[in-house]
C-alpha atoms as a PDB file:
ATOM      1  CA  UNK A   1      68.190  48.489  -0.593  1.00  0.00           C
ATOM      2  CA  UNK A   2      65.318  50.967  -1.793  1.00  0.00           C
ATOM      3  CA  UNK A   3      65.051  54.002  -0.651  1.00  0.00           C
ATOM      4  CA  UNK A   4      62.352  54.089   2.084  1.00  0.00           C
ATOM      5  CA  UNK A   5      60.367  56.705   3.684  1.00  0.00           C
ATOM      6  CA  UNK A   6      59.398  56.802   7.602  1.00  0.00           C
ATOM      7  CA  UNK A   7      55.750  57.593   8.691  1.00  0.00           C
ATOM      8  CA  UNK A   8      56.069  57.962  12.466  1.00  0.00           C
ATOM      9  CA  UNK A   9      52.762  57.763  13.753  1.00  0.00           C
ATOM     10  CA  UNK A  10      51.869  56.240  10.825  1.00  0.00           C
ATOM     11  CA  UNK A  11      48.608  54.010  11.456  1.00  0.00           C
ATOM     12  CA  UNK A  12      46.659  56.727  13.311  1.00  0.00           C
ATOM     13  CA  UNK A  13      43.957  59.291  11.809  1.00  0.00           C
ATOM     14  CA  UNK A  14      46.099  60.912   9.113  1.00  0.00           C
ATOM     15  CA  UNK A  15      48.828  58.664   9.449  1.00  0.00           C
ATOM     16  CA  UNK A  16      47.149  56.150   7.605  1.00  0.00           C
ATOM     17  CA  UNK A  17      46.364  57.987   4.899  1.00  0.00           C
ATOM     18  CA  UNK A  18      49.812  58.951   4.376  1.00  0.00           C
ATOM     19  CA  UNK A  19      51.288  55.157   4.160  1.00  0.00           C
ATOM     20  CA  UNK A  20      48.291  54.765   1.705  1.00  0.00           C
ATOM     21  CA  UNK A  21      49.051  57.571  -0.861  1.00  0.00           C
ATOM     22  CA  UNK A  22      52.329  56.948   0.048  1.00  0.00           C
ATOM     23  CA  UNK A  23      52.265  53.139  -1.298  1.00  0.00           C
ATOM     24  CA  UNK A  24      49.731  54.528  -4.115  1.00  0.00           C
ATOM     25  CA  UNK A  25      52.578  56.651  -5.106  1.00  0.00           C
ATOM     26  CA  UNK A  26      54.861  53.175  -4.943  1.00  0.00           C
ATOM     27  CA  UNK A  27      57.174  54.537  -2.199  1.00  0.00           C
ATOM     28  CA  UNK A  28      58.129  52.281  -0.351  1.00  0.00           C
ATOM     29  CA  UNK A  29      56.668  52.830   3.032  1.00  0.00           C
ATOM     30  CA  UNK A  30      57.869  52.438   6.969  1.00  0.00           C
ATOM     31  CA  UNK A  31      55.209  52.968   9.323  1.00  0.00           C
ATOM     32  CA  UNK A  32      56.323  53.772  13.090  1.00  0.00           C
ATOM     33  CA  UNK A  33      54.002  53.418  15.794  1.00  0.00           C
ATOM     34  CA  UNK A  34      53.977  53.226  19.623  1.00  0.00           C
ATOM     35  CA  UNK A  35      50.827  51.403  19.471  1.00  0.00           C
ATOM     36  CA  UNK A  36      49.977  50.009  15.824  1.00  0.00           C
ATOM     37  CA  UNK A  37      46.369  50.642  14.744  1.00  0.00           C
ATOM     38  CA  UNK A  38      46.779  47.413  12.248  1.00  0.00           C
ATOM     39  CA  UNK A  39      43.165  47.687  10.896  1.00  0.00           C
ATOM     40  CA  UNK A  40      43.981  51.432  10.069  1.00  0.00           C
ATOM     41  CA  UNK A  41      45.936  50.175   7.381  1.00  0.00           C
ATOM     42  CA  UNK A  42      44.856  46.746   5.903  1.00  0.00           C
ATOM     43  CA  UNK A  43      44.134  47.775   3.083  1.00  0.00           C
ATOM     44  CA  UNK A  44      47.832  48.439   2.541  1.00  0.00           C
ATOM     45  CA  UNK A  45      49.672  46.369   5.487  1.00  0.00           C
ATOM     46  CA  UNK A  46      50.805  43.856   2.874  1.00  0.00           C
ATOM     47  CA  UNK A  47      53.023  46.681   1.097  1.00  0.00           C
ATOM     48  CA  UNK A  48      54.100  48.220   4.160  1.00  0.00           C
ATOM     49  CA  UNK A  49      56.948  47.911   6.776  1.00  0.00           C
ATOM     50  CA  UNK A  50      55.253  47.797  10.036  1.00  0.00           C
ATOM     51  CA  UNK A  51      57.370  48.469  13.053  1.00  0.00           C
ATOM     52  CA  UNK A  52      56.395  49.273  17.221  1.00  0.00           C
ATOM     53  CA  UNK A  53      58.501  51.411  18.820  1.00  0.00           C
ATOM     54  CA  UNK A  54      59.207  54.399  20.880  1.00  0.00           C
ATOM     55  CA  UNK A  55      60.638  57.872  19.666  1.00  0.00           C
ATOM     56  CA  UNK A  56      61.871  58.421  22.499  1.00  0.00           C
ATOM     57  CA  UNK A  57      64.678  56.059  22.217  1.00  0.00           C
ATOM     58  CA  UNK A  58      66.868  57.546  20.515  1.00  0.00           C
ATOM     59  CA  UNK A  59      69.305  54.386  19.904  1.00  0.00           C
ATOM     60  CA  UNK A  60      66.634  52.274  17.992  1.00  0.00           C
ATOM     61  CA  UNK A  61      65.282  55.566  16.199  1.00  0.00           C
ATOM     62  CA  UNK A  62      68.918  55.468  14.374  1.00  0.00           C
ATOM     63  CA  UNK A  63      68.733  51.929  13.744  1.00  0.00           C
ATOM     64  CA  UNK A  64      65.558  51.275  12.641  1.00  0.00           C
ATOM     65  CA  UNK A  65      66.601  54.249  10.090  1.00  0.00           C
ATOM     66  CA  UNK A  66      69.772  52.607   8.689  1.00  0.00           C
ATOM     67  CA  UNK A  67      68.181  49.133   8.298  1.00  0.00           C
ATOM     68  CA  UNK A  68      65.319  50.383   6.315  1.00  0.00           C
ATOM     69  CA  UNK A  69      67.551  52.839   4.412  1.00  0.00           C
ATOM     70  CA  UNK A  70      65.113  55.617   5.580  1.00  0.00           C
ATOM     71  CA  UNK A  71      65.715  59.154   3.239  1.00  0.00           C
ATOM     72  CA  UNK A  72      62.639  61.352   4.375  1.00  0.00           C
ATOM     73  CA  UNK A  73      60.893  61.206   7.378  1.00  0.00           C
ATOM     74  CA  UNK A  74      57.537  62.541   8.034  1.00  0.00           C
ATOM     75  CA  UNK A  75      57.191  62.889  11.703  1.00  0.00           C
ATOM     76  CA  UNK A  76      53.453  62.551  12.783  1.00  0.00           C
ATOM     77  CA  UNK A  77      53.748  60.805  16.094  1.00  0.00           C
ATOM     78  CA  UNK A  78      52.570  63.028  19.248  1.00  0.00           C
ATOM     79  CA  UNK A  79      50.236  62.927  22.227  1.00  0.00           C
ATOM     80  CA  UNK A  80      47.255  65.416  21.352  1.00  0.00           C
ATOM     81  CA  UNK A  81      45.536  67.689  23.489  1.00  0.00           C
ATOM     82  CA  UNK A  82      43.548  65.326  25.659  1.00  0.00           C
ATOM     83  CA  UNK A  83      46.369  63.054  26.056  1.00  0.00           C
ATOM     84  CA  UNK A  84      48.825  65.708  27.220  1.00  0.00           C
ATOM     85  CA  UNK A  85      46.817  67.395  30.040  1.00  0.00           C
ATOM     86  CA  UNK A  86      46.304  63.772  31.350  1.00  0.00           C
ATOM     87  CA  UNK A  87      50.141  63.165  31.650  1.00  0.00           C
ATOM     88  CA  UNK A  88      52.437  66.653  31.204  1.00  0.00           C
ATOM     89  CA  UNK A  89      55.829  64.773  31.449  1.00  0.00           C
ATOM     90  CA  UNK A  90      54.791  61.830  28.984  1.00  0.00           C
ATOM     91  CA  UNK A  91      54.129  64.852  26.596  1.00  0.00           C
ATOM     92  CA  UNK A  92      57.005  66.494  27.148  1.00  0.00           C
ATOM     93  CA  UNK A  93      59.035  63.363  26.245  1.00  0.00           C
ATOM     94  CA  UNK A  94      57.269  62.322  23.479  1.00  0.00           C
ATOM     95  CA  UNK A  95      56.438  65.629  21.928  1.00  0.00           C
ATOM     96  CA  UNK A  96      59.319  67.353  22.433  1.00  0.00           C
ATOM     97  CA  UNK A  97      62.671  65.119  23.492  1.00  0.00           C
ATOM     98  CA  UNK A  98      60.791  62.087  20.455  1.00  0.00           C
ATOM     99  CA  UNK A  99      60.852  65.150  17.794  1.00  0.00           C
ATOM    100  CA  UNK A 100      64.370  66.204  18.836  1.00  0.00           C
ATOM    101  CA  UNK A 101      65.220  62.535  18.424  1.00  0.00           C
ATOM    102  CA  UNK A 102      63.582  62.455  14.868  1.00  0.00           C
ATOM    103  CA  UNK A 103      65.646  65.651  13.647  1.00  0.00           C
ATOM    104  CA  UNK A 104      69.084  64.476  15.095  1.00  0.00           C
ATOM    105  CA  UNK A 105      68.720  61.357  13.399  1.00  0.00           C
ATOM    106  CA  UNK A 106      68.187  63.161  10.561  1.00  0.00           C
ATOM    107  CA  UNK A 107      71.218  65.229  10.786  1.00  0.00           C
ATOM    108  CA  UNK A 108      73.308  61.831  11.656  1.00  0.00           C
ATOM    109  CA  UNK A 109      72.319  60.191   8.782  1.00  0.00           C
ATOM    110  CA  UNK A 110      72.343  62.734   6.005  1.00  0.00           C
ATOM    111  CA  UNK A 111      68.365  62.331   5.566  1.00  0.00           C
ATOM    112  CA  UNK A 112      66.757  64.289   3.259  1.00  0.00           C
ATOM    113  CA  UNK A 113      64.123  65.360   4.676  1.00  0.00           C
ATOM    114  CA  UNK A 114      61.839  65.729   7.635  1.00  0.00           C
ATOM    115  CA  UNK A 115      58.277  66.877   7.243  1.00  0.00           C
ATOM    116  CA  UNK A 116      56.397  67.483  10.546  1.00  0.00           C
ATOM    117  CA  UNK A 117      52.974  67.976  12.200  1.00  0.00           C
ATOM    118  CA  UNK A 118      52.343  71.078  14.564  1.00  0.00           C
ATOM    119  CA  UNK A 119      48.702  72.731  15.068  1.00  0.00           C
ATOM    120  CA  UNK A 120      47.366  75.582  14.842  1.00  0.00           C
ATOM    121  CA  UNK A 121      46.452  75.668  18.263  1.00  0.00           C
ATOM    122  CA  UNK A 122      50.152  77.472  18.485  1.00  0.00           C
ATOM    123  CA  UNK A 123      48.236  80.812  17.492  1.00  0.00           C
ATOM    124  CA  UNK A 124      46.030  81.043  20.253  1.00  0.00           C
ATOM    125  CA  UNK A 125      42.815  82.055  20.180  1.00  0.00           C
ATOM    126  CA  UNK A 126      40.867  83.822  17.653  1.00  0.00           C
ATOM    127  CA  UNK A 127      40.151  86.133  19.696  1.00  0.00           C
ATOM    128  CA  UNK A 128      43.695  87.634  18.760  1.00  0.00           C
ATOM    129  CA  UNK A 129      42.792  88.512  15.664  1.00  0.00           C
ATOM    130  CA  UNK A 130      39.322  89.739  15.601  1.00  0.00           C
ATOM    131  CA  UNK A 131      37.714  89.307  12.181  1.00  0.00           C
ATOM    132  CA  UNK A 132      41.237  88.529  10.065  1.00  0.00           C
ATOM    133  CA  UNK A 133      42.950  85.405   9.267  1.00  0.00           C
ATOM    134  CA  UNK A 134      45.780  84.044  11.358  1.00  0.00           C
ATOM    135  CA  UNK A 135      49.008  83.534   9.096  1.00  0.00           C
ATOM    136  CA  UNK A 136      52.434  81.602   9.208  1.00  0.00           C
ATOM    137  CA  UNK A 137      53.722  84.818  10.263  1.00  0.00           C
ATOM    138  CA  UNK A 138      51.122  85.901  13.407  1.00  0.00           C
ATOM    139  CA  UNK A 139      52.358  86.032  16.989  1.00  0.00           C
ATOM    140  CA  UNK A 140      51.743  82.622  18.527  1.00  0.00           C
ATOM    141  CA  UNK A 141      50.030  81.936  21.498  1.00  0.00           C
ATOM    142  CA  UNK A 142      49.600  78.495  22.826  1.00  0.00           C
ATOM    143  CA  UNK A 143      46.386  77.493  24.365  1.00  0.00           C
ATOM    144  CA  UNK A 144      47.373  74.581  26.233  1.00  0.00           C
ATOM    145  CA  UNK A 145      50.475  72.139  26.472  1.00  0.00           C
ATOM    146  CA  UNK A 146      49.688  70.349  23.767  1.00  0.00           C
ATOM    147  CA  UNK A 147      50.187  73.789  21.513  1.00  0.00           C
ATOM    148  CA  UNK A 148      53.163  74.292  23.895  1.00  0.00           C
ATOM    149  CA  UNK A 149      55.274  71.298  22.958  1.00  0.00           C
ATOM    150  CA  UNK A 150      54.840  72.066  19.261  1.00  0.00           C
ATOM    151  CA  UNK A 151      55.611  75.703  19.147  1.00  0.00           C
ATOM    152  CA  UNK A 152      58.866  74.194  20.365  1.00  0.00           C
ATOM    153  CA  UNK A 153      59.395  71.807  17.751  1.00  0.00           C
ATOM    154  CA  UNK A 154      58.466  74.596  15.077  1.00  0.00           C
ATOM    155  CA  UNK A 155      61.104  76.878  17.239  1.00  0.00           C
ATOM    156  CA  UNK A 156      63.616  73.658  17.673  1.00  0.00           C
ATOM    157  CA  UNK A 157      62.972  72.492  13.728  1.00  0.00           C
ATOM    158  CA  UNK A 158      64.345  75.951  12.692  1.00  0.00           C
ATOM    159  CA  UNK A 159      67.106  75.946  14.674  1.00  0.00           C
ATOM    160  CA  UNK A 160      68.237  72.631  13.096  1.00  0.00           C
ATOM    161  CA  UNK A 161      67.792  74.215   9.657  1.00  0.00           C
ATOM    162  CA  UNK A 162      69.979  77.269  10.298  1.00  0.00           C
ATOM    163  CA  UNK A 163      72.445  75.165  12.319  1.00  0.00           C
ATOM    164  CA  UNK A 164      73.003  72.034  10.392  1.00  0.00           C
ATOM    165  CA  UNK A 165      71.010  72.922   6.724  1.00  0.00           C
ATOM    166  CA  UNK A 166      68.807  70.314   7.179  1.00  0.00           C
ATOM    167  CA  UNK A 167      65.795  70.660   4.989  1.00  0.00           C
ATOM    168  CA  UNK A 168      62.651  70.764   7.261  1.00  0.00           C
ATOM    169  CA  UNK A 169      59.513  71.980   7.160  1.00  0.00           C
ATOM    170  CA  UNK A 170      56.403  71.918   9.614  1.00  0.00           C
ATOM    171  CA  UNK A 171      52.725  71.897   8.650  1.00  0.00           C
ATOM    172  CA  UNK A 172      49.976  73.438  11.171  1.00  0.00           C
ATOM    173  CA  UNK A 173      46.842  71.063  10.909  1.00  0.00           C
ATOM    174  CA  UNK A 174      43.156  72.341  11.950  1.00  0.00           C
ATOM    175  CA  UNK A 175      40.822  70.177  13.160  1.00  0.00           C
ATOM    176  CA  UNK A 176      41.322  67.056  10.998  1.00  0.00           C
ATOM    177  CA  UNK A 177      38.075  64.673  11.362  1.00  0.00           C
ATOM    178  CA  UNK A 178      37.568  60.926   9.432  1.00  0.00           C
ATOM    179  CA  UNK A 179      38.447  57.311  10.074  1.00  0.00           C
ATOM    180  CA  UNK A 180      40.444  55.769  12.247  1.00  0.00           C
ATOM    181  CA  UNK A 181      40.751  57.813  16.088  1.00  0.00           C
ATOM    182  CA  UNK A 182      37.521  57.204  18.158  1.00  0.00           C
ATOM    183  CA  UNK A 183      39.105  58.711  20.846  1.00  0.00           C
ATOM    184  CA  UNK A 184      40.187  62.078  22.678  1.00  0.00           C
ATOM    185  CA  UNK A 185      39.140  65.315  20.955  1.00  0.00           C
ATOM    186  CA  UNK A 186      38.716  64.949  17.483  1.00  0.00           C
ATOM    187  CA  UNK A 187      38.010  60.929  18.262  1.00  0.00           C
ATOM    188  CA  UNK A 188      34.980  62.293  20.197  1.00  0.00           C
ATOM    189  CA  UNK A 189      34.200  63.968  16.965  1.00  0.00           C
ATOM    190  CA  UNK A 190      33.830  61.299  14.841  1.00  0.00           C
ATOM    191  CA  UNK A 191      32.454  58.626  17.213  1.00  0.00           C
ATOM    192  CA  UNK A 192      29.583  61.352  17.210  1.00  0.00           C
ATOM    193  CA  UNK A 193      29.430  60.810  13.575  1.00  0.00           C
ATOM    194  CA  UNK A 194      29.543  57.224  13.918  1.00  0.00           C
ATOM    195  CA  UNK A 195      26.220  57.359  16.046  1.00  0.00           C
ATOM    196  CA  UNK A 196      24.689  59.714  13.581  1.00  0.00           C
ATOM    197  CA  UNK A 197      25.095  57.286  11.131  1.00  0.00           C
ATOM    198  CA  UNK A 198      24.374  53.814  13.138  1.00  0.00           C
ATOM    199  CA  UNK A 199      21.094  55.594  14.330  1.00  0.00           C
ATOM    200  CA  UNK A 200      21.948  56.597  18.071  1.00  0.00           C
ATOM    201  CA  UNK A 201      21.410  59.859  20.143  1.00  0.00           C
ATOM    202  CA  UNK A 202      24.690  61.650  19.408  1.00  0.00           C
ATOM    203  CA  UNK A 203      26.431  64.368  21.347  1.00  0.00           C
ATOM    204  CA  UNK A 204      28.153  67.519  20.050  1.00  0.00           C
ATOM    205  CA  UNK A 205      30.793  68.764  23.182  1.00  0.00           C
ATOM    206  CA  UNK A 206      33.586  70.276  21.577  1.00  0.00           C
ATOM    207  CA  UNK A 207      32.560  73.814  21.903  1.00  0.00           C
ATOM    208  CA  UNK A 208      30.192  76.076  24.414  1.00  0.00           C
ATOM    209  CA  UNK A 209      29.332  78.469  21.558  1.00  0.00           C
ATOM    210  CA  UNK A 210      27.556  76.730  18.438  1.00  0.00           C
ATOM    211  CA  UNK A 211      27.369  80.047  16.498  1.00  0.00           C
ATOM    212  CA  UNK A 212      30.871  80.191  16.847  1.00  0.00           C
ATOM    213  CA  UNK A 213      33.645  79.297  13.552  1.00  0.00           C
ATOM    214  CA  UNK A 214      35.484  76.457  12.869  1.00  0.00           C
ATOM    215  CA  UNK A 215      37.995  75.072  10.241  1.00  0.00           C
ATOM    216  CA  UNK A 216      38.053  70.926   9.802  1.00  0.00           C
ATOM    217  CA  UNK A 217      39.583  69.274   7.278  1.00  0.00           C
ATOM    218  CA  UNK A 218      38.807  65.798   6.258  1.00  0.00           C
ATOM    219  CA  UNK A 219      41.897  63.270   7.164  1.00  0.00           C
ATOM    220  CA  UNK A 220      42.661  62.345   3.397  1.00  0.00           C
ATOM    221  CA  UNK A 221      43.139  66.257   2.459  1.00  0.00           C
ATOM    222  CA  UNK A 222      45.461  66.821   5.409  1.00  0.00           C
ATOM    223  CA  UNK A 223      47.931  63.595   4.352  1.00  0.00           C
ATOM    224  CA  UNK A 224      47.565  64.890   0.575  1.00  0.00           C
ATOM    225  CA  UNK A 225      49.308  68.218   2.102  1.00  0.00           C
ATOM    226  CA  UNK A 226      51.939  65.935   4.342  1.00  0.00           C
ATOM    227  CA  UNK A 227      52.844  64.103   1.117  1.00  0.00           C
ATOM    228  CA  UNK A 228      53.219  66.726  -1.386  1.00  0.00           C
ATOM    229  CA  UNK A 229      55.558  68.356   1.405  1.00  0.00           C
ATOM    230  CA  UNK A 230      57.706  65.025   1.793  1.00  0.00           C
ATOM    231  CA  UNK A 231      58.103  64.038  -1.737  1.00  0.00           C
ATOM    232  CA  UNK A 232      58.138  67.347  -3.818  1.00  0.00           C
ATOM    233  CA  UNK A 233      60.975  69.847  -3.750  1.00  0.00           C
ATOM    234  CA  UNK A 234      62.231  71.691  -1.320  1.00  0.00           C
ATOM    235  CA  UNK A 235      59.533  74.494  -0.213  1.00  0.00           C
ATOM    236  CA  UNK A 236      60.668  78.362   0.026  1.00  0.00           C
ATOM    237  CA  UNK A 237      58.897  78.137   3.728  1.00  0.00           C
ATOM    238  CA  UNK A 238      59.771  76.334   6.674  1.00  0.00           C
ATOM    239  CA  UNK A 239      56.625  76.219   8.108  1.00  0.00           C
ATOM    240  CA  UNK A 240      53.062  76.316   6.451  1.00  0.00           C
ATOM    241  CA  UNK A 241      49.152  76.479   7.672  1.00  0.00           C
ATOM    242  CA  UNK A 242      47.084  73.792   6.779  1.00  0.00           C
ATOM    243  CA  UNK A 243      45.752  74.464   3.385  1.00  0.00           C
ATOM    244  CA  UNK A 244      41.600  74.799   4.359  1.00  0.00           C
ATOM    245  CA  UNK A 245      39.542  76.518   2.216  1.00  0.00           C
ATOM    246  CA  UNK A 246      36.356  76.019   4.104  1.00  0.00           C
ATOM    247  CA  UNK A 247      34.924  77.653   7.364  1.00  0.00           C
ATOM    248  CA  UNK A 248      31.637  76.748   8.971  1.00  0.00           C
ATOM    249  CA  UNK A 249      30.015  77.140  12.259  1.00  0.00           C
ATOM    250  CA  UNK A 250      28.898  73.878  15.265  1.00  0.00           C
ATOM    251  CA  UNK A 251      25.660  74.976  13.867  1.00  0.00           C
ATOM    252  CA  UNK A 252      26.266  74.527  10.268  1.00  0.00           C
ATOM    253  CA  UNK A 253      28.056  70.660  11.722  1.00  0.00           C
ATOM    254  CA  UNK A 254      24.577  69.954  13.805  1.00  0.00           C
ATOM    255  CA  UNK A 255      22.600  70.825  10.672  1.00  0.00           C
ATOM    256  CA  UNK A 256      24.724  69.254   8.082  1.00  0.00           C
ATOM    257  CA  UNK A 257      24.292  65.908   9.916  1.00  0.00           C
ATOM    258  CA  UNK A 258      20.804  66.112  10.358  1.00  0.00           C
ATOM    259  CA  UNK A 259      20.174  66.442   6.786  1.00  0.00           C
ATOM    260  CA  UNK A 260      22.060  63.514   5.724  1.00  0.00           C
ATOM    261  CA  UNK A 261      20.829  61.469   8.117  1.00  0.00           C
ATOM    262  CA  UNK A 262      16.861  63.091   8.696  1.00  0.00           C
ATOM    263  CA  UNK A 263      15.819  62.637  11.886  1.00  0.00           C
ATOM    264  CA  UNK A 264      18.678  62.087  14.007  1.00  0.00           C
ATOM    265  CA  UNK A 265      18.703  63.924  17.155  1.00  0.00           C
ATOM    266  CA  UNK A 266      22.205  65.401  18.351  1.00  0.00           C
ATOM    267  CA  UNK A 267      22.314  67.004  21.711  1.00  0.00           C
ATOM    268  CA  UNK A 268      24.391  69.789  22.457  1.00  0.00           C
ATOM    269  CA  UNK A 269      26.979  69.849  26.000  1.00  0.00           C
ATOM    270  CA  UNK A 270      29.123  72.205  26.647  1.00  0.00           C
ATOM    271  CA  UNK A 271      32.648  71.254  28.286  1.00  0.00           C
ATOM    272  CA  UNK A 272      35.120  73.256  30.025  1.00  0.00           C
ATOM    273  CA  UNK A 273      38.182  72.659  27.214  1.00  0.00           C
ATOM    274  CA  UNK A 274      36.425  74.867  24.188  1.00  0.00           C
ATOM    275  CA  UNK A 275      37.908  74.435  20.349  1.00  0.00           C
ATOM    276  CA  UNK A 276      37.979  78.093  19.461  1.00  0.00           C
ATOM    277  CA  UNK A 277      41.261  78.027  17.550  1.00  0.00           C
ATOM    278  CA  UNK A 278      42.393  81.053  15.433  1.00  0.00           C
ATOM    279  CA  UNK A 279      41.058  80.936  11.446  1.00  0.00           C
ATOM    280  CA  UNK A 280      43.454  80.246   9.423  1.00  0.00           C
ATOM    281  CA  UNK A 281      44.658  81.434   5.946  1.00  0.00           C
ATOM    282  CA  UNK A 282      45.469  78.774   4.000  1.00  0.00           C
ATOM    283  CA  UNK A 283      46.733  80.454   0.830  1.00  0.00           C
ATOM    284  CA  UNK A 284      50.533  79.633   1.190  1.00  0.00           C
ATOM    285  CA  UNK A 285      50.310  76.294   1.635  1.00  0.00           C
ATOM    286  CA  UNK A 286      47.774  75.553  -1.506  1.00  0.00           C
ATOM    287  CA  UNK A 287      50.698  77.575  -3.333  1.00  0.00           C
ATOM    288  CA  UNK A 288      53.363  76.186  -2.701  1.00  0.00           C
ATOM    289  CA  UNK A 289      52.170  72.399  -1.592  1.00  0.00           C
ATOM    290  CA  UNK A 290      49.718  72.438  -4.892  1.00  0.00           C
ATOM    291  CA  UNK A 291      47.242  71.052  -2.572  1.00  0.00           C
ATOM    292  CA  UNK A 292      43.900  72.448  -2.362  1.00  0.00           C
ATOM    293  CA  UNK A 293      41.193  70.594  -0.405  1.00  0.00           C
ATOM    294  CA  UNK A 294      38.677  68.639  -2.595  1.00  0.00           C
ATOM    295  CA  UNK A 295      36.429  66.914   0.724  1.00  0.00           C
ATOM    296  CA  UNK A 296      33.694  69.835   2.295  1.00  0.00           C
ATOM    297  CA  UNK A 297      32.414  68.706   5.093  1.00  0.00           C
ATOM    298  CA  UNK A 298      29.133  67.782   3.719  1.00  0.00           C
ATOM    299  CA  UNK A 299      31.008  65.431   1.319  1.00  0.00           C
ATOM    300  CA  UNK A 300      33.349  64.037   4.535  1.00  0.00           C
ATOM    301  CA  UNK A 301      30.827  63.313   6.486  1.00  0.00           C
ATOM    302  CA  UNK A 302      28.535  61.605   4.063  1.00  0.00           C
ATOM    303  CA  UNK A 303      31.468  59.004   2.746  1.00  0.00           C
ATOM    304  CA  UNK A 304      32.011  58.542   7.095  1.00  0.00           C
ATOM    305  CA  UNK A 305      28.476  57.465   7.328  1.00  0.00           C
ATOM    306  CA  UNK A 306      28.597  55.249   4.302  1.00  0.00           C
ATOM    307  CA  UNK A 307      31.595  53.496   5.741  1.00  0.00           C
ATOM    308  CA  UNK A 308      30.050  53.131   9.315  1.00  0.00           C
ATOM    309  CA  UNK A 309      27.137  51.650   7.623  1.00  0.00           C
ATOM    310  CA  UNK A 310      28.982  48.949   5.491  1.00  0.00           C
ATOM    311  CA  UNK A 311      30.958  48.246   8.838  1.00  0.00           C
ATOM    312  CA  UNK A 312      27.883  47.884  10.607  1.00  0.00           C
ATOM    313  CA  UNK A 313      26.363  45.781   8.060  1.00  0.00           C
ATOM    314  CA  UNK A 314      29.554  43.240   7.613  1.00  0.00           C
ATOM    315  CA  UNK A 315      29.328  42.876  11.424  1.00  0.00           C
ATOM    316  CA  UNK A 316      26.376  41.908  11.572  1.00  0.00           C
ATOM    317  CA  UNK A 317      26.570  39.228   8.598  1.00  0.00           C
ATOM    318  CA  UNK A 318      29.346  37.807  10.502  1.00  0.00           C
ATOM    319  CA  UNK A 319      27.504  37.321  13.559  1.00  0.00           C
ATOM    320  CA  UNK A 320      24.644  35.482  11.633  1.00  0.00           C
END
């Protein structure tokens, strides 16, 4: 059988622009959900193995990976930040105990290689660092339990490398917008998008402080990092910071959106869960990955409200 490669998590946001670069790249292509987002992929589904199921199990996690002769794995499945403060111990199982899962089957099977999402909420604040760049090396500081449960994959992923050699390496996302999650944090961040585009009052509630900095990075740039770390060679770092090259303010987002769309009014509330994650250099990662952004935000956003629009549009012609 051909060699296949494992995209757990693989019809959500970024997910689903793995399997498609992935199958662009003709690998063939497992995608692993809990819940599968079908219409995040149907463009692709055809060339795809689609399969529901649970990381947390380790037993099927093993067989699913022998039947489909699985030989990387890139290990995207995890409850986010909203997700995990509404149930801790569903986090904790899924997060941690379904990553721990991921790596021993690894080891059992003589994979070779896992590739695997943390966040860059694991460096706290940016507070921390005052006006300098956060880098794979800073102290970490997790803001919530979200960042928890991955600084202990990042800790537990290392520990599998020095005790069993296996070859894995962890990337630290920023705030990763585009199609496909409509939900939680960054889902709250496109819908708002969305109504930009469709005409509707829109809300901006991410942050209290709209002079303050942000890094995002549109969902096709982030995968393009998550595939050059599962198919090229073997990286002289275990773990890397998302490879951004651009930082902007709420402000800059608010205004951005408003000239692309003129007229459209976005109100500003503030919540009590703020996004003011530590800046990030990006340099190692564009070094060694090869991957340097190509998608501002300007540039993100407009292709988002182009494909909102044609949505809208073929909805509407099927309803006539």
């Amino acid at each position: 059988m051909t060699d296949s490669i494992l995209v757990t998590g693989g019809t959500g946001q970024i997910g689903a622009e793995v399997v498609r670069q992935l199958v662009g790249l003709d690998h063939r292509v497992v995608a692993l959900d809990f819940k599968v987002n079908r219409a995040n992929i149907a463009d692709v589904i055809d060339d795809v193995v689609v399969v529901e199921g649970d990381i947390t199990d380790l037993s099927f996690l093993m067989k699913l990976a022998r039947r489909e002769n699985v030989t990387r794995v890139l290990h995207l499945a995890a409850y986010l930040a909203v997700e995990s403060n509404a149930n801790p111990m569903r986090t904790i199982h899924v997060n941690i105990v379904g990553s721990g899962n991921v790596l021993d089957t690894a080891v059992a099977l003589d994979i070779e290689r896992v590739c695997y999402a943390s966040t860059v909420s694991v460096l706290g604040p940016q507070g921390m660092y005052g006006d300098s760049l956060a880098t794979e090396n800073s102290p970490t500081s997790p803001m919530h339990l979200y960042a928890a449960s991955k600084r202990t994959v990042e800790i537990t992923a290392d520990a599998y490398r020095d005790l069993f050699g296996l070859d894995v390496v962890g990337i630290r996302p920023v705030l990763s917008y585009g199609m496909g999650r409509y939900t939680g944090g960054m889902g709250g961040f496109n819908s708002m998008i969305r109504d930009v585009a469709l005409g509707r009052p829109a809300v901006l509630n991410q942050t209290k402080n709209l002079s303050s900095r942000l890094q995002l990075i549109y969902n096709a740039d982030m995968a393009r990092a998550f595939v050059a770390a599962m198919v090229g060679p073997s990286t002289p770092l275990s773990l890397y910071n998302a490879p951004v090259v651009e930082t902007i303010t709420w402000h800059d987002v608010i205004h951005t959106l408003q000239e692309l769309v003129p007229g459209t009014h976005i109100s500003h509330e503030s919540n009590s869960g703020d996004w003011e994650t530590a800046l990030i250099d990006g340099s190692a990662a564009q070094r060694d990955l090869g991957v340097i952004p190509q998608t501002d935000f300007r540039a993100g956003a407009a292709e988002m409200i182009a494909v909102f629009r044609e949505q809208e549009s073929n909805t509407s012609r099927s309803l006539t």
